[in-house]
Protein backbone atom coordinates (compact mmCIF):
# COMPACT_ATOMS: atom_id res chain seq x y z
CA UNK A 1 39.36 72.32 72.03
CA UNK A 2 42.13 74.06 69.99
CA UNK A 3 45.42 72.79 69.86
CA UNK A 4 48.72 74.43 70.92
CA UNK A 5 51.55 73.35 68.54
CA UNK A 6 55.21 73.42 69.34
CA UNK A 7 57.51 75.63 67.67
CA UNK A 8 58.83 72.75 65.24
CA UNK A 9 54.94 71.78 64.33
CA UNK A 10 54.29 75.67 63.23
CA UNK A 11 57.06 75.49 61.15
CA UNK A 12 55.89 72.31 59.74
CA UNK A 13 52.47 73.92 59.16
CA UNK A 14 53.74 77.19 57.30
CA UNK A 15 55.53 74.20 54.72
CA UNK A 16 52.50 71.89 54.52
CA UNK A 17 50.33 75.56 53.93
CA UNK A 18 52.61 76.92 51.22
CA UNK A 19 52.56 72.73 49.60
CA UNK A 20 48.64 72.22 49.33
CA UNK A 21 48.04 75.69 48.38
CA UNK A 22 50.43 76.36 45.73
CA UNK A 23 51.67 79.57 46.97
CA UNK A 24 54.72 81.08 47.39
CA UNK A 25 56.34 81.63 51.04
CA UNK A 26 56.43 85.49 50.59
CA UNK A 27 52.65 85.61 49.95
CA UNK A 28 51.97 83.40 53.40
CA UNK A 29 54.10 86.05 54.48
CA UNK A 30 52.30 88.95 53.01
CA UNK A 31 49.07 87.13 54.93
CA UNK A 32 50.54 87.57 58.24
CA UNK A 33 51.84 90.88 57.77
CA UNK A 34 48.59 92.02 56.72
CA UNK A 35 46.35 90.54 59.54
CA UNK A 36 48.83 92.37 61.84
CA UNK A 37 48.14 95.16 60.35
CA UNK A 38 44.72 95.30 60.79
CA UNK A 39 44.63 94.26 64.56
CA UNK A 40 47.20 97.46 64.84
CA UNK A 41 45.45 100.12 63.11
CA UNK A 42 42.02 98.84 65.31
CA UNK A 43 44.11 99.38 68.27
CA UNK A 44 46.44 102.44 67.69
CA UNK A 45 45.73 105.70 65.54
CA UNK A 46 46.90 106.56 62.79
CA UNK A 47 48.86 109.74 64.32
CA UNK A 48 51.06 107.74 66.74
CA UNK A 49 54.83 107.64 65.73
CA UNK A 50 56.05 103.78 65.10
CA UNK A 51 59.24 102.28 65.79
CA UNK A 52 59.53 98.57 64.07
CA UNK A 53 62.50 96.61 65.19
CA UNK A 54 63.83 93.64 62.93
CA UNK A 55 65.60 90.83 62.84
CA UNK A 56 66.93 89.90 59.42
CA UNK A 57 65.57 86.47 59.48
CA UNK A 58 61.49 85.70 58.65
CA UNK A 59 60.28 87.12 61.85
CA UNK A 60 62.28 90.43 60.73
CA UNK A 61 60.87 90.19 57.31
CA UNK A 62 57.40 90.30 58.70
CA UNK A 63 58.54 93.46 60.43
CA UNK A 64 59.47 94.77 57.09
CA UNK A 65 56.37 94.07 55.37
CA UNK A 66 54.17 95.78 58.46
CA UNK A 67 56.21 98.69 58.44
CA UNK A 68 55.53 99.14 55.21
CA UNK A 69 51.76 98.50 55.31
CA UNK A 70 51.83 100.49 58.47
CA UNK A 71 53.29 103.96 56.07
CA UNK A 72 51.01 103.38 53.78
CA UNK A 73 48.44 103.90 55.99
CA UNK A 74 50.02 106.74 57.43
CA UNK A 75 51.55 106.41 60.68
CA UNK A 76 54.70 107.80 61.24
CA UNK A 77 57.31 104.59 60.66
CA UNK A 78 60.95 104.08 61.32
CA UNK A 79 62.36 100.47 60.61
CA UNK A 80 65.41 99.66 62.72
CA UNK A 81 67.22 97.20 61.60
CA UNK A 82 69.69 94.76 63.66
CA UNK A 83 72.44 93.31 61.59
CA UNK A 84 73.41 90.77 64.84
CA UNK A 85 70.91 88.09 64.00
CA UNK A 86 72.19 85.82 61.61
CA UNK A 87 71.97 85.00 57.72
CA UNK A 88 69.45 87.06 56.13
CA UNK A 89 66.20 85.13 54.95
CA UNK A 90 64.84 85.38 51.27
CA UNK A 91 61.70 86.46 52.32
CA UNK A 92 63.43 89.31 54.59
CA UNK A 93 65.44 90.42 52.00
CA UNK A 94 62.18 90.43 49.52
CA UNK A 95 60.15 93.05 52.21
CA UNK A 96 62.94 95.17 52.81
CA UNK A 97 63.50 95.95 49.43
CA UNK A 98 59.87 96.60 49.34
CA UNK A 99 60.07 98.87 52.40
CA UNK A 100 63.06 100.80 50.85
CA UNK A 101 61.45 101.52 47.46
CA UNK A 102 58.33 102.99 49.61
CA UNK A 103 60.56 105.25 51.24
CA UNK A 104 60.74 103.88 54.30
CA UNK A 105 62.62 105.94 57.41
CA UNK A 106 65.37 102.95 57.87
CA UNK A 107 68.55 102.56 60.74
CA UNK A 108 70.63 100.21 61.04
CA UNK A 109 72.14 99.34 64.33
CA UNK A 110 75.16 98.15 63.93
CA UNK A 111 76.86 97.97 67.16
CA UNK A 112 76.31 99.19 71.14
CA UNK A 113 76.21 102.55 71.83
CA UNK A 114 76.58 105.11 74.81
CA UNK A 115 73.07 106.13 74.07
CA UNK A 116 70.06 103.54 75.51
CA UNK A 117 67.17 105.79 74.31
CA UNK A 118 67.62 105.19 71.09
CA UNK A 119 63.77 104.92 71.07
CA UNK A 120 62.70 107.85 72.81
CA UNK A 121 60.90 109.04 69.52
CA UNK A 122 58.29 106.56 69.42
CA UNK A 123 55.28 106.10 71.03
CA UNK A 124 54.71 102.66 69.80
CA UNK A 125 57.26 99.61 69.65
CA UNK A 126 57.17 96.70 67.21
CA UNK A 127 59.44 93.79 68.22
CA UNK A 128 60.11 91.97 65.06
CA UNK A 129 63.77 90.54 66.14
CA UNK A 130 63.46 86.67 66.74
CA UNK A 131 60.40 84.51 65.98
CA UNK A 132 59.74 81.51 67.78
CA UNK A 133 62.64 79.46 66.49
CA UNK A 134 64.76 80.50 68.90
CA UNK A 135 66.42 77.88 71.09
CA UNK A 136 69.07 79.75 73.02
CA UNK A 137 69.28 83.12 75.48
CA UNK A 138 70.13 86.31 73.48
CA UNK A 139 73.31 87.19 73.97
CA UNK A 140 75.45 90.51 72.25
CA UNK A 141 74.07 93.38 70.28
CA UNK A 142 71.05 92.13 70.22
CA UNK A 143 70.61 91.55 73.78
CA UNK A 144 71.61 95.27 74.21
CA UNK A 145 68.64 96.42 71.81
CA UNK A 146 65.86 94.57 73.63
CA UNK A 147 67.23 95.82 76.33
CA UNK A 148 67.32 99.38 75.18
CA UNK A 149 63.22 98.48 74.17
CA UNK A 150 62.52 97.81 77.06
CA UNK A 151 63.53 100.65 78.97
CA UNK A 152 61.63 103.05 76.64
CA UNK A 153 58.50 104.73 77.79
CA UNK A 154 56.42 103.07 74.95
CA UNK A 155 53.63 100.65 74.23
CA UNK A 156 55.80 97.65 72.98
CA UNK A 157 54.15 94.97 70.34
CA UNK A 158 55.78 91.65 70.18
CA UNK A 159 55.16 89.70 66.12
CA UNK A 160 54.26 86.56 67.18
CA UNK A 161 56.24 85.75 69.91
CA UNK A 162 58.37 88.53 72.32
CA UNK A 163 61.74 88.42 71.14
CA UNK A 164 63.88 86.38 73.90
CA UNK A 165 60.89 84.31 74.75
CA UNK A 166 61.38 80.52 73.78
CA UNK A 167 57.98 79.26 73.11
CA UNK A 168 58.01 75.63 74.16
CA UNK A 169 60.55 75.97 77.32
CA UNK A 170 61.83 77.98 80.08
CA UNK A 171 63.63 81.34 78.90
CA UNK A 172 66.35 83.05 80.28
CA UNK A 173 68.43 86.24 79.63
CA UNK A 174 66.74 89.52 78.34
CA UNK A 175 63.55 89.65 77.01
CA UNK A 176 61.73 92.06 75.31
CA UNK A 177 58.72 93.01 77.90
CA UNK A 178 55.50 93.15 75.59
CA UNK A 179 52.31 94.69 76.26
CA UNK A 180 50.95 92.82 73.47
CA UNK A 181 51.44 89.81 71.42
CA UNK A 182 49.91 89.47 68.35
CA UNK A 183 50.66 85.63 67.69
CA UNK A 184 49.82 83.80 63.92
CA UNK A 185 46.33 81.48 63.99
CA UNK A 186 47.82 79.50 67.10
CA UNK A 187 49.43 80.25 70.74
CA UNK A 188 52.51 79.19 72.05
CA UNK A 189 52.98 76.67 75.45
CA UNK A 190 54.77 79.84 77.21
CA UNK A 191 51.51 82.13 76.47
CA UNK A 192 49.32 80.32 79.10
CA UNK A 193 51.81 80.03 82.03
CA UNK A 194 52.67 82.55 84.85
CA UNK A 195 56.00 83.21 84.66
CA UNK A 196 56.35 83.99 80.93
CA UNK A 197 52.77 86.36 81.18
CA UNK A 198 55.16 89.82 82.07
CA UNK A 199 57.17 89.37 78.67
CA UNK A 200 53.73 87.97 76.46
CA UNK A 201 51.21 91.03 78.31
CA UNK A 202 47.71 90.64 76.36
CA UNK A 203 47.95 88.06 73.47
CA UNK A 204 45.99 87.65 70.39
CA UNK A 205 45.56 84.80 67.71
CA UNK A 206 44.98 86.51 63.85
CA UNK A 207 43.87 83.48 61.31
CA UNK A 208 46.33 83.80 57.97
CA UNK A 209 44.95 80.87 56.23
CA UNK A 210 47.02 78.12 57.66
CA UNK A 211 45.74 74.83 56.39
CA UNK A 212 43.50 73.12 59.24
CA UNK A 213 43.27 69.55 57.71
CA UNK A 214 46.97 69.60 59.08
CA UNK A 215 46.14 71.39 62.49
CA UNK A 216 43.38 68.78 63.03
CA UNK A 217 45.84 65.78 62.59
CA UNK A 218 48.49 66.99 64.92
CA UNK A 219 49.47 65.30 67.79
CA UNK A 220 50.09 67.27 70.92
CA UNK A 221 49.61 66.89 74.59
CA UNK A 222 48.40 70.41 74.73
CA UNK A 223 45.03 72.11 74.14
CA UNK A 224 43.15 74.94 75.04
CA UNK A 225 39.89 75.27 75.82
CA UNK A 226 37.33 77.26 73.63
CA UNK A 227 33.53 78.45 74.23
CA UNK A 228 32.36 76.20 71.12
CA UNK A 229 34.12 72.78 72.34
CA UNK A 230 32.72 73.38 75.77
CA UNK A 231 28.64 74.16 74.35
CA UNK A 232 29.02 70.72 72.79
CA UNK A 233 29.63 68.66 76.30
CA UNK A 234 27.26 70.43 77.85
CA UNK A 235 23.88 68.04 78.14
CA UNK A 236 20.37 68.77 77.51
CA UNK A 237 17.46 67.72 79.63
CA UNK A 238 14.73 66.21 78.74
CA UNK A 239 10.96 66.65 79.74
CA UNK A 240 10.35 64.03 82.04
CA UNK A 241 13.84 64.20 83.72
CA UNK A 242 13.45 63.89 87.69
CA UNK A 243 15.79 64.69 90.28
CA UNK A 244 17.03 60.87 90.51
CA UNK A 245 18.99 60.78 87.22
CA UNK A 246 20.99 64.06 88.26
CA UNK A 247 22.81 62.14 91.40
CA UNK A 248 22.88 62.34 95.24
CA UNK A 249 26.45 64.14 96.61
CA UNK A 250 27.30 64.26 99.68
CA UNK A 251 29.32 67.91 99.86
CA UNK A 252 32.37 67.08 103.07
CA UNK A 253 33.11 70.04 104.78
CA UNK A 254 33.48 72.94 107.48
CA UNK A 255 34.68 73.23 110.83
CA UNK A 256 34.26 75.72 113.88
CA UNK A 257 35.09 78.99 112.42
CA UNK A 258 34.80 77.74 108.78
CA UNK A 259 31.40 77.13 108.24
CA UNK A 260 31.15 79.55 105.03
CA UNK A 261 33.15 76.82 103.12
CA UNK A 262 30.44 74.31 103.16
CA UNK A 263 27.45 77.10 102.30
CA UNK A 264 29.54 77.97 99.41
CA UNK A 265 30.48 74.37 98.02
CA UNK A 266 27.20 73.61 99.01
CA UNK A 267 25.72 76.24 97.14
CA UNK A 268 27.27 75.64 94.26
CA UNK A 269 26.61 72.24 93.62
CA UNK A 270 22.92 72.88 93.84
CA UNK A 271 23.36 75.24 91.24
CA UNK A 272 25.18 73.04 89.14
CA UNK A 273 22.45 71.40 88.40
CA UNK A 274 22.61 67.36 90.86
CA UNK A 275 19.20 66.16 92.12
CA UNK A 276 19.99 65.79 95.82
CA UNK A 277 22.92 66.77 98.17
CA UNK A 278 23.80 65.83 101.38
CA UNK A 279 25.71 68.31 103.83
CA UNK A 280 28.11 66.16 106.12
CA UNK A 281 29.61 68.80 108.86
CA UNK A 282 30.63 69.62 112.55
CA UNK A 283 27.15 69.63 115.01
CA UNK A 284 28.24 73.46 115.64
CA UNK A 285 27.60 74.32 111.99
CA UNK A 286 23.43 72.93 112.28
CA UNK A 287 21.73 75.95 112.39
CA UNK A 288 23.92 77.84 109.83
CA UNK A 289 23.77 74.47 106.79
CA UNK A 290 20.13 74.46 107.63
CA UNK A 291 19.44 78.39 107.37
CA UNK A 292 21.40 79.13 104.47
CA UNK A 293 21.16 75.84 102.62
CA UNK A 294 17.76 74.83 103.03
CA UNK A 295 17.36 72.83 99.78
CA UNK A 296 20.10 69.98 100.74
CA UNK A 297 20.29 67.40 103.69
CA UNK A 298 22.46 68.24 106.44
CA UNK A 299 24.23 65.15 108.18
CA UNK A 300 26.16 66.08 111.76
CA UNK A 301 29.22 64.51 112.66
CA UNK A 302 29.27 62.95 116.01
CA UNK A 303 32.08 65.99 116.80
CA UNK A 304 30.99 69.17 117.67
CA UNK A 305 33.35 71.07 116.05
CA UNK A 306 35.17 69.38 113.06
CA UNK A 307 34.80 65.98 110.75
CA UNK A 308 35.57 63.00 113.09
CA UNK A 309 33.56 59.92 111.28
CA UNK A 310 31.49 60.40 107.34
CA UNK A 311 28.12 59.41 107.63
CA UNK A 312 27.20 55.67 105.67
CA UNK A 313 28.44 56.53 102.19
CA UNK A 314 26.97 53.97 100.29
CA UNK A 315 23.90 55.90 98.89
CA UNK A 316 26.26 58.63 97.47
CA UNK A 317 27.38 58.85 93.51
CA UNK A 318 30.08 61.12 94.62
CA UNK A 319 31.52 62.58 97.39
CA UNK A 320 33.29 66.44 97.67
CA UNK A 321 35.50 66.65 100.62
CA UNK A 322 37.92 69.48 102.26
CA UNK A 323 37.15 73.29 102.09
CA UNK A 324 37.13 74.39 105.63
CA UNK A 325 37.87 70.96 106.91
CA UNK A 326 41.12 71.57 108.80
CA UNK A 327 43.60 69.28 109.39
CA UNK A 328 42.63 68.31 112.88
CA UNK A 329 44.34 64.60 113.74
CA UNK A 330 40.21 62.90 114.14
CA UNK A 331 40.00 64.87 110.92
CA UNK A 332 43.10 63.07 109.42
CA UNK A 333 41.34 59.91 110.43
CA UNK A 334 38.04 60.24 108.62
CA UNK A 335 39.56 61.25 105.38
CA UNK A 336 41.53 58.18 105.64
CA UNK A 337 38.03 56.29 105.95
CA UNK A 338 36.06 57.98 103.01
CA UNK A 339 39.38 56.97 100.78
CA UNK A 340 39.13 53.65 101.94
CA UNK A 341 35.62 52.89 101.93
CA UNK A 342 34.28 54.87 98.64
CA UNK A 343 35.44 53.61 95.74
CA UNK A 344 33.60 56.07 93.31
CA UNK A 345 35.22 59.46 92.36
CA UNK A 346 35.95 62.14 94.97
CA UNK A 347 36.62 65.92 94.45
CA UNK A 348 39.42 66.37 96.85
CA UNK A 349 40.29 70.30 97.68
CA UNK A 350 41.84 72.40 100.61
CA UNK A 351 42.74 71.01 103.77
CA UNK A 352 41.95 67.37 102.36
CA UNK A 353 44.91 68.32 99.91
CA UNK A 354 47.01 69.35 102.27
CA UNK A 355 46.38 66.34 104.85
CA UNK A 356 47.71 64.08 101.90
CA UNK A 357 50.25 65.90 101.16
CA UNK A 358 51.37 65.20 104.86
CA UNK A 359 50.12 61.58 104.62
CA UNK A 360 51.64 60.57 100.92
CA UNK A 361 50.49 56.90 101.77
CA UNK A 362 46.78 58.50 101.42
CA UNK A 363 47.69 58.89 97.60
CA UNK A 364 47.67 55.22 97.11
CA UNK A 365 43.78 54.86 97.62
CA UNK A 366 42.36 57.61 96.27
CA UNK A 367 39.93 56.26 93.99
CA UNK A 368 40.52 56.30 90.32
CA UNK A 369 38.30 59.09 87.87
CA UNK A 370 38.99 61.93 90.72
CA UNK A 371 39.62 65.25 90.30
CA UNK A 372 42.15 67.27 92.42
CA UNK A 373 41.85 70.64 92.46
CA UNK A 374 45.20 72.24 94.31
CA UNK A 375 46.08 75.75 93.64
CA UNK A 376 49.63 76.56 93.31
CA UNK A 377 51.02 76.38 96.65
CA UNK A 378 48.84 73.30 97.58
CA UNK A 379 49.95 71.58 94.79
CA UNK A 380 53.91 72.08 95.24
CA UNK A 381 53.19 70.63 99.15
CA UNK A 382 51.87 67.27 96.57
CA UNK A 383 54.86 66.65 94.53
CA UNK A 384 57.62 69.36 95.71
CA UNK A 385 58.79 72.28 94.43
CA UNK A 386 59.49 73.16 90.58
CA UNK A 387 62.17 75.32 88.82
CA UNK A 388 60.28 76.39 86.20
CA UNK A 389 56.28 76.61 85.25
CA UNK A 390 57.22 73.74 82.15
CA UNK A 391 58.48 71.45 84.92
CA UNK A 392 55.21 71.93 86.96
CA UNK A 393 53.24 70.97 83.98
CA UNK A 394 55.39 67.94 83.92
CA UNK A 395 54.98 67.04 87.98
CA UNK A 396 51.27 67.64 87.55
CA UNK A 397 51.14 65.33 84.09
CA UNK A 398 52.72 62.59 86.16
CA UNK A 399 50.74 62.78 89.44
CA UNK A 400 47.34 62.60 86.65
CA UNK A 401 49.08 59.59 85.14
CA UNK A 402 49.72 57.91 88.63
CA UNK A 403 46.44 58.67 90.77
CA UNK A 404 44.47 57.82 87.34
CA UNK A 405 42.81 61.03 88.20
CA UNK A 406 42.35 64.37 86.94
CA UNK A 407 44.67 67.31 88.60
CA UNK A 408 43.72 70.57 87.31
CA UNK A 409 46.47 73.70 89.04
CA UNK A 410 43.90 76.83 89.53
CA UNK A 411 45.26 80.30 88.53
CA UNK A 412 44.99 82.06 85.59
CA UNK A 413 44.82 79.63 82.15
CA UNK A 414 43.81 76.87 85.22
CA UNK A 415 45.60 73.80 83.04
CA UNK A 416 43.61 70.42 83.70
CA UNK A 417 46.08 67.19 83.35
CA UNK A 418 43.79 64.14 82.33
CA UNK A 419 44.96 60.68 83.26
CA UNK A 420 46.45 60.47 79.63
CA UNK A 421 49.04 62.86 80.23
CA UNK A 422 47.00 65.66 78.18
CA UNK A 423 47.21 68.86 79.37
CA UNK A 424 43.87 71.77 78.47
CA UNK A 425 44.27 75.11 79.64
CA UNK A 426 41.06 77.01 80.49
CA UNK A 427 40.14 80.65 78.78
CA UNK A 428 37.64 82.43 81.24
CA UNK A 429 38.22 84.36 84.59
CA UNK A 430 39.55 86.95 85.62
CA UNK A 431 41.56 88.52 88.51
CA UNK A 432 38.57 89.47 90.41
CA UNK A 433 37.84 86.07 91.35
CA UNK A 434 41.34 85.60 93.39
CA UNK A 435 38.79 86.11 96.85
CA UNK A 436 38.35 83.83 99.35
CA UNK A 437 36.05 81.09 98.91
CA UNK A 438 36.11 80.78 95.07
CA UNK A 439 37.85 77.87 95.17
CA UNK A 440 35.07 76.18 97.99
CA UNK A 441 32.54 77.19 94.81
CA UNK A 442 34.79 75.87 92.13
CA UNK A 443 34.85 72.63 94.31
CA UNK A 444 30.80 72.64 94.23
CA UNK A 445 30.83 72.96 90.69
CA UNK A 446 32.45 70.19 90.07
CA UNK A 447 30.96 67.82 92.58
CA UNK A 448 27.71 69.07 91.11
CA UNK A 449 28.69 67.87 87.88
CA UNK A 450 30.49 64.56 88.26
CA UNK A 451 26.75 63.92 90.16
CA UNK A 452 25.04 64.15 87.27
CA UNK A 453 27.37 61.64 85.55
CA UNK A 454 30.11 63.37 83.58
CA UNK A 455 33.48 62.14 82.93
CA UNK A 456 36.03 62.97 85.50
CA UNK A 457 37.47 65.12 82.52
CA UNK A 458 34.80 66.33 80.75
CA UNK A 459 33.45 67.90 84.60
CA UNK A 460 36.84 69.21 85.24
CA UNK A 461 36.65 71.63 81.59
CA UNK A 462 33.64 71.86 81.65
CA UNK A 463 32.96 72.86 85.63
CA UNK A 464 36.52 75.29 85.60
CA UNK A 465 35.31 77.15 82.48
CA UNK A 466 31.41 77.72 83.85
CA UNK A 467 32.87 79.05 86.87
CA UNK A 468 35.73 81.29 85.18
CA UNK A 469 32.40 82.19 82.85
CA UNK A 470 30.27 83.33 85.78
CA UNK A 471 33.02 85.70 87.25
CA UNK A 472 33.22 87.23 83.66
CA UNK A 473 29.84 87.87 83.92
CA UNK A 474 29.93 89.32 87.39
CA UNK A 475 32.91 91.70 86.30
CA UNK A 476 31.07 92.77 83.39
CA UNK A 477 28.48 93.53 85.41
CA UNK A 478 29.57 94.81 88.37
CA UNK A 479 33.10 95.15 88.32
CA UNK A 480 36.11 93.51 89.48
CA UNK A 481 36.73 94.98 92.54
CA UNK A 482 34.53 93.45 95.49
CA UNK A 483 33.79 90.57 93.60
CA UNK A 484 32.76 87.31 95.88
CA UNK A 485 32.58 84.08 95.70
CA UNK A 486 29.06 84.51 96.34
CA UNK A 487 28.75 86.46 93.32
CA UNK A 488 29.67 83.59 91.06
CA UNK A 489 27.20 81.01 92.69
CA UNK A 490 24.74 83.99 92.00
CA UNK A 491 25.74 84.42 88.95
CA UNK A 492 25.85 80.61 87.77
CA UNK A 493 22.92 80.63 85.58
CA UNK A 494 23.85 82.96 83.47
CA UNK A 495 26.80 80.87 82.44
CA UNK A 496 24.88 78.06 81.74
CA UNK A 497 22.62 80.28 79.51
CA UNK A 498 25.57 81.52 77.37
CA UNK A 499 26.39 78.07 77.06
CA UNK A 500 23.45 76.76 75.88
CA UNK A 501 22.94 79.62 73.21
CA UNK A 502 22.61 78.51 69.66
C-alpha cells in the first residue's frame, strides 16, 4: 500500500527532506521542476506553443523554473504572471529571476480585462497558480484567470494540484479544469474521488527524492492500493493441497428472471480459486445452475421462483448472498434467517443490500468480519444521502466501524473502509466494466476468497483489485466497448498470473 498524505503532512515532508539531506529548498525545488519537465516533453512536442500560468508563491515558482526548462528545450514559452496571489515566496522570486535572465516571453496580469482569450495563442496550458495549500475558494483576479483558462481551446496541465482544487476537502468556486495533473511523489485525497475527477483529468505521481523513512512513519487513514503490496497477500499453494483446505461456500442467489446473477457469482468464485461451492436458488433456476455451472452443488429452495428458506448452513465457511435475489417479502424472511443463524462472515450485495437498508434492524446481526459491497446508490439507501464525496468517505468509515465489517463503495478508485476506520482506494478497472453483472462477479470473487481463509480485509483488496485487473486485461485485449461480465470471469486467470509474476 502507498500512503496518501494530507496537505499539512506534504509540507511537513518537503521540511523533513530539505533537514536530513542538507539541501537547500530551491534545489528540492529545482527536483520537481525538472521531473515535470520530463513527463511534459514525453507527452507534448517540442513545436507546441506553451502558456505557463503562475502564482507568485512556491507553486508559481515551480512554474517559473519549468518554463524555463521548458525554453531551453525549445518550445515556444510565455510565463504569465498573476500579481493577485499573495506575498511572493523566496524560492519564486529565485526562478523568476532565472526565467528573466533566459529571456523568457513574460506578462503580467494585473487586473480583469474585457478580453477572456487572453490564451488563445497557446496550444498547451500550465496551471502553476495555487499549490495545495490552499484552504479557501478563489475569489478576484485570480478567479477571473482560471476562469479565462478554462474557457480556452487548449490542453490544460495542472503542477501538482489544479489550481482551485483543495486537496483534503470539498472545493467550491472556480476551478481550473485539468486534463492532466502531474502531482509530486504522492496523490492528494481529492484525486481518487468522483466529484473532484473533471478538475484533476488523468493524474500522475513523478518521484523528486522526498525522504521515505518519513513517508513510511506517517500516520494516515488513507492508502492506496499498488500491484506490489497486493503480489505479497496473495498465497501460494503447495503440492499436496486438496480441495478441503480452500473452503466450502454456499453462493445465495437468483430468482425467476434473474438467474444470470447466480451463474456469474457462481462462476466467479470457482475461479477464485475455493474447493467446493454450493448453489442455493429458486427450483425454476435447476436446469440453468446445473447446465452452466456444472462444477458446484446446486441446492433448491422449497419456492419455485425466489429464496424462501437457506438450506442447513452449518457445513459452510462462508456464505455470499443477494445478486438477483429480489426483495420479495418470503425473501425478506430468509435473509433475516441466514443473519441470524450464521455467525461466520457473509458477502452481502444487491437486493440483500437493499432489503437492509429497508429493514435497518437487520444491521444489528450481521455477523462481524463481513464485507459489504454497495455501489453508490445502494450505499446512500444504507446511511442516507451525502453533500459531498469527503462526507461519504466519512458515512462509509463509520458504518465499517459499527458493523465491524468491511464496506468497500464500487466505482472508479472503489475505496474499501476496514473496521479500523482505514480507508484503501483500489488502482485497476476501467470504464468498460460499468455492465451489468460485474458486480454479481465481483461478489464471487470475494466469496471465493474469504473461502479459502483470507481476512475480511485482505479479500476485499485483494478480490476488488483481481477483478479491476481482469477487465484491464480484457480491454487491452479486446477493447472496452462490449465488455461483459463474462469476460472478466474468463479472463480471471490471467490476473492471477500477473500477480504471481516475480
Amino acid at each position: 500500500m502507498q500512503k496518501i498524505l494530507s496537505s499539512k503532512q506534504v509540507r511537513e515532508l518537503d521540511a523533513y527532506t530539505i533537514e536530513q539531506n542538507g539541501i537547500e529548498s530551491i534545489d528540492l525545488m529545482e527536483r520537481a521542476c525538472r521531473s515535470f519537465f520530463n513527463w511534459f516533453v514525453s507527452e507534448f512536442q517540442d513545436r507546441c506553443t506553451v502558456g505557463i500560468v503562475c502564482g507568485n508563491g512556491n507553486n508559481g515558482g515551480d512554474g517559473a523554473g519549468i518554463a524555463r526548462m521548458l525554453k531551453e528545450r525549445g518550445y515556444d514559452v510565455t510565463l504569465w504572471l498573476v500579481e493577485s496571489t499573495g506575498s511572493a515566496s523566496g524560492n519564486f522570486k529565485i526562478n523568476l529571476e532565472r526565467a528573466k535572465s533566459n529571456k523568457l516571453r513574460i506578462y503580467e496580469i494585473l487586473d480583469r480585462g474585457e478580453d477572456t482569450s487572453i490564451f488563445r495563442s497557446c496550444d498547451i496550458i500550465v496551471d502553476a497558480l495555487f499549490g495545495s495549500g490552499l484552504s479557501r475558494a478563489v475569489t478576484g483576479l485570480s478567479k477571473w484567470v482560471i476562469d479565462c483558462m478554462n474557457a480556452a481551446a487548449v490542453t490544460r496541465v495542472a503542477v501538482d494540484v489544479p489550481s482551485g482544487l483543495m486537496a483534503d476537502g470539498p472545493s467550491e468556486g472556480s476551478i481550473v479544469l485539468a486534463d492532466h495533473t502531474v502531482s509530486f511523489q504522492v496523490p492528494k485525497l481529492s484525486f481518487f474521488l468522483p466529484e473532484c475527477y473533471r478538475y484533476v483529468g488523468a493524474w500522475t505521481l513523478v518521484d523528486i527524492g522526498l525522504d521515505k523513512d518519513f513517508m513510511k512513519s506517517a500516520e494516515t487513514r488513507y492508502q492506496y492500493v499498488t500491484l506490489k503490496s497486493v503480489r505479497r497477500l496473495l498465497r501460494r499453494r503447495s503440492k499436496f493441497d486438496h480441495k478441503g483446505i480452500y473452503g466450502h461456500a454456499l453462493m445465495i442467489a437468483g430468482s425467476l428472471g434473474k438467474l444470470g446473477a447466480a451463474v456469474l457469482s457462481s462462476r466467479a468464485a470457482l475461479r477464485s480459486g475455493l474447493g467446493l461451492l454450493t448453489i442455493h436458488i429458486p427450483k425454476c433456476g435447476n436446469i440453468v445452475l446445473q447446465s452452466s455451472v456444472p462444477e458446484a452443488m446446486v441446492s433448491l429452495d422449497r419456492n419455485e421462483e425466489v429464496f424462501a428458506s437457506p438450506p442447513a448452513l452449518d457445513s459452510f465457511s462462508v456464505i455470499g448472498i443477494g445478486p438477483g435475489i429480489g426483495k420479495a417479502t418470503d425473501t425478506v424472511k430468509a435473509l433475516r434467517v441466514v443473519l441470524e443463524n450464521f455467525r461466520r462472515p457473509i458477502v452481502i450485495d444487491a437486493d440483500a443490500l437493499n432489503i437492509i437498508s429497508e429493514h435497518q434492524d437487520l444491521m444489528q446481526i450481521i455477523p462481524p468480519g463481513s464485507i459489504l459491497t454497495p455501489h453508490p446508490k445502494e450505499f446512500e439507501r444504507l446511511v442516507g444521502r451525502w453533500s459531498n464525496d469527503f462526507e461519504r468517505l466519512s458515512k462509509q468509515r463509520d458504518l465499517a466501524i459499527r458493523l465491524k465489517s468491511v464496506v468497500l463503495v464500487k466505482g472508479a478508485f472503489t475505496a474499501i473502509a476496514d473496521s479500523q476506520g482505514n480507508i484503501f482506494f483500489n488502482t485497476t478497472g476501467n470504464p468498460g466494466m460499468a455492465t451489468g453483472g460485474s458486480g454479481d462477479v465481483l461478489t464471487g470473487i470475494l466469496t471465493g476468497l474469504l473461502a479459502q481463509k483470507y481476512e475480511s480485509l485482505t479479500a476485499a483488496v485483494l478480490g476488488v483489485y483481481l477483478h479491476g485487473l481482469s477487465g484491464d486485461i480484457v480491454a487491452s485485449e479486446r477493447g472496452m466497448s462490449g465488455l461483459l461480465a463474462s469476460d472478466i470471469i474468463e479472463f480471471l486467470h490471467k490476473a492471477f498470473q500477473q500477480l504471481r509474476r516475480d
